[in-house]
Protein backbone atom coordinates (compact mmCIF):
# COMPACT_ATOMS: atom_id res chain seq x y z
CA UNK A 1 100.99 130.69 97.17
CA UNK A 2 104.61 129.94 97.37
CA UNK A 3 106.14 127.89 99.57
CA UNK A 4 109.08 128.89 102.24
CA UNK A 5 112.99 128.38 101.35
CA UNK A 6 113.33 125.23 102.79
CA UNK A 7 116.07 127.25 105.24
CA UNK A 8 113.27 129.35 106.65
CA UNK A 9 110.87 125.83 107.59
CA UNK A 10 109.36 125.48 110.58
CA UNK A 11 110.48 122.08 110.57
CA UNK A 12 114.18 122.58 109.20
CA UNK A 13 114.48 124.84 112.05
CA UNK A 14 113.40 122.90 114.81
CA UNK A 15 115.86 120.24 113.16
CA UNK A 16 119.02 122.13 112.72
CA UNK A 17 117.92 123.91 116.39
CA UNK A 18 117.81 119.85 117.84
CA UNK A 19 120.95 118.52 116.20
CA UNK A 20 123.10 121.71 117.04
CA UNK A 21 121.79 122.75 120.82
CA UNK A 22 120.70 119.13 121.93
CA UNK A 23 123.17 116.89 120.20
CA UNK A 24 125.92 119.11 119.53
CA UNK A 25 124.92 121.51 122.79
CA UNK A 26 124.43 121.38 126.34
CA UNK A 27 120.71 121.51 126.14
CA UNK A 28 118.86 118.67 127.65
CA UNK A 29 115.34 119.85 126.09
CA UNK A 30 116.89 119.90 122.82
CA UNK A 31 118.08 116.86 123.05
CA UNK A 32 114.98 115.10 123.99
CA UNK A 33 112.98 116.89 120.89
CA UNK A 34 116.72 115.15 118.76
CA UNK A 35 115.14 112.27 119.46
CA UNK A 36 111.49 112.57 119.08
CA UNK A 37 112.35 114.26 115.46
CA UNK A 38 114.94 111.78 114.31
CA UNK A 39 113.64 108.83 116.19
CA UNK A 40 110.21 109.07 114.17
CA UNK A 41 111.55 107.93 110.92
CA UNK A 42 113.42 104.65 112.40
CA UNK A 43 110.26 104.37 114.39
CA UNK A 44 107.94 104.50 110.85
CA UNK A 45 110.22 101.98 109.28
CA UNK A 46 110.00 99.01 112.52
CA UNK A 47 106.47 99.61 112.65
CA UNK A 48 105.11 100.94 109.32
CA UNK A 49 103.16 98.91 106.87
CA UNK A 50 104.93 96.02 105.32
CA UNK A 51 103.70 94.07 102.70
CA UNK A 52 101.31 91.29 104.23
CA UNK A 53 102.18 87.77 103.32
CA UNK A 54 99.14 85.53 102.67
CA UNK A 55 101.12 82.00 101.54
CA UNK A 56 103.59 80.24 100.12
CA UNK A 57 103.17 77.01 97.88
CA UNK A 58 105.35 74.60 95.91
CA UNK A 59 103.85 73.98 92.39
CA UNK A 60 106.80 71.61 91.44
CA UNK A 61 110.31 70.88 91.49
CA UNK A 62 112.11 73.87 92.31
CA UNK A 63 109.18 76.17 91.40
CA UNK A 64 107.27 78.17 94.57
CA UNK A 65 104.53 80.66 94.00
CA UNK A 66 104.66 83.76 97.03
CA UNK A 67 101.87 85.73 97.54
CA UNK A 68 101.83 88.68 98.75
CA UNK A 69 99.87 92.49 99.39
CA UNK A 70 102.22 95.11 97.93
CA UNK A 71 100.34 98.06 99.35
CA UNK A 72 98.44 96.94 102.61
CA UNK A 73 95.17 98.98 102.47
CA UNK A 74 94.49 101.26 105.84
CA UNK A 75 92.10 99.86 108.31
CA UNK A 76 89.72 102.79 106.65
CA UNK A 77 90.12 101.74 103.41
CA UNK A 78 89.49 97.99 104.20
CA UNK A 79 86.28 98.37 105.82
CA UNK A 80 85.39 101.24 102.64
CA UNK A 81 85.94 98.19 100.26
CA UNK A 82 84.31 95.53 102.34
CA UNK A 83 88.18 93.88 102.25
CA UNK A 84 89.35 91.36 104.99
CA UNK A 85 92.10 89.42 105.59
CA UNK A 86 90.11 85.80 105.16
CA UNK A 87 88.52 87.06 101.75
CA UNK A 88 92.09 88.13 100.25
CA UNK A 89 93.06 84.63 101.25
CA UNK A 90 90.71 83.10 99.85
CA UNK A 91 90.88 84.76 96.53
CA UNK A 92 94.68 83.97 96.38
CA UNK A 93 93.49 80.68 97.01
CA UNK A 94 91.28 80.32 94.42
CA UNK A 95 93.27 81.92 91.67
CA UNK A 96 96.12 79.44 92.66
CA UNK A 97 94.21 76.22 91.95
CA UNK A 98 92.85 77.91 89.01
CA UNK A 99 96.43 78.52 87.58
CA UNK A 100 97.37 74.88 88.81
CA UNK A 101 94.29 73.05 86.82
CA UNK A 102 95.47 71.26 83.50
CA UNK A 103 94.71 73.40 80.04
């Protein structure tokens, strides 16, 4: 099935309707649904996933190890892999004073 000129989008439309009657325009209605559809993007990026920091350490002079989730999982997906906060911890844990013992 092929998919609509991007032109003829529901969502282009409602868009270019918002920025040119609400912004642009008189329309008070409009303008409230400017907001809602460009406000949602600045909204996903404040409170969107960020990577979750689990610790910082020094392992010697001038040398610090981060660690750090660089896809958080869902709450779903978590609780589908048995995943918690206090587990990933203690893994990152573990392989740290593994990569710190003598060879």
């Amino acid at each position: 099935m092929a998919r609509l000129p991007p032109q003829l989008r529901p969502s282009y439309v409602i868009r270019r309707n918002a920025l040119r009657k609400g912004i642009l325009g008189p329309s008070t209605l409009w303008k409230v649904v400017a907001v809602i559809v460009l406000g949602r993007s600045t909204l996903k990026k404040v409170f969107g996933r960020h990577p979750e920091h689990l610790g910082t350490r020094t392992i010697g002079v001038g040398h610090v190890l981060t660690v750090a989730a660089a896809t958080p999982l869902t709450r779903k997906q978590a609780k589908r892999a048995g995943i918690s906060k206090s587990s990933l911890e203690r893994d990152a844990w573990a392989d740290l004073e593994a990569a710190q013992q003598p060879s």
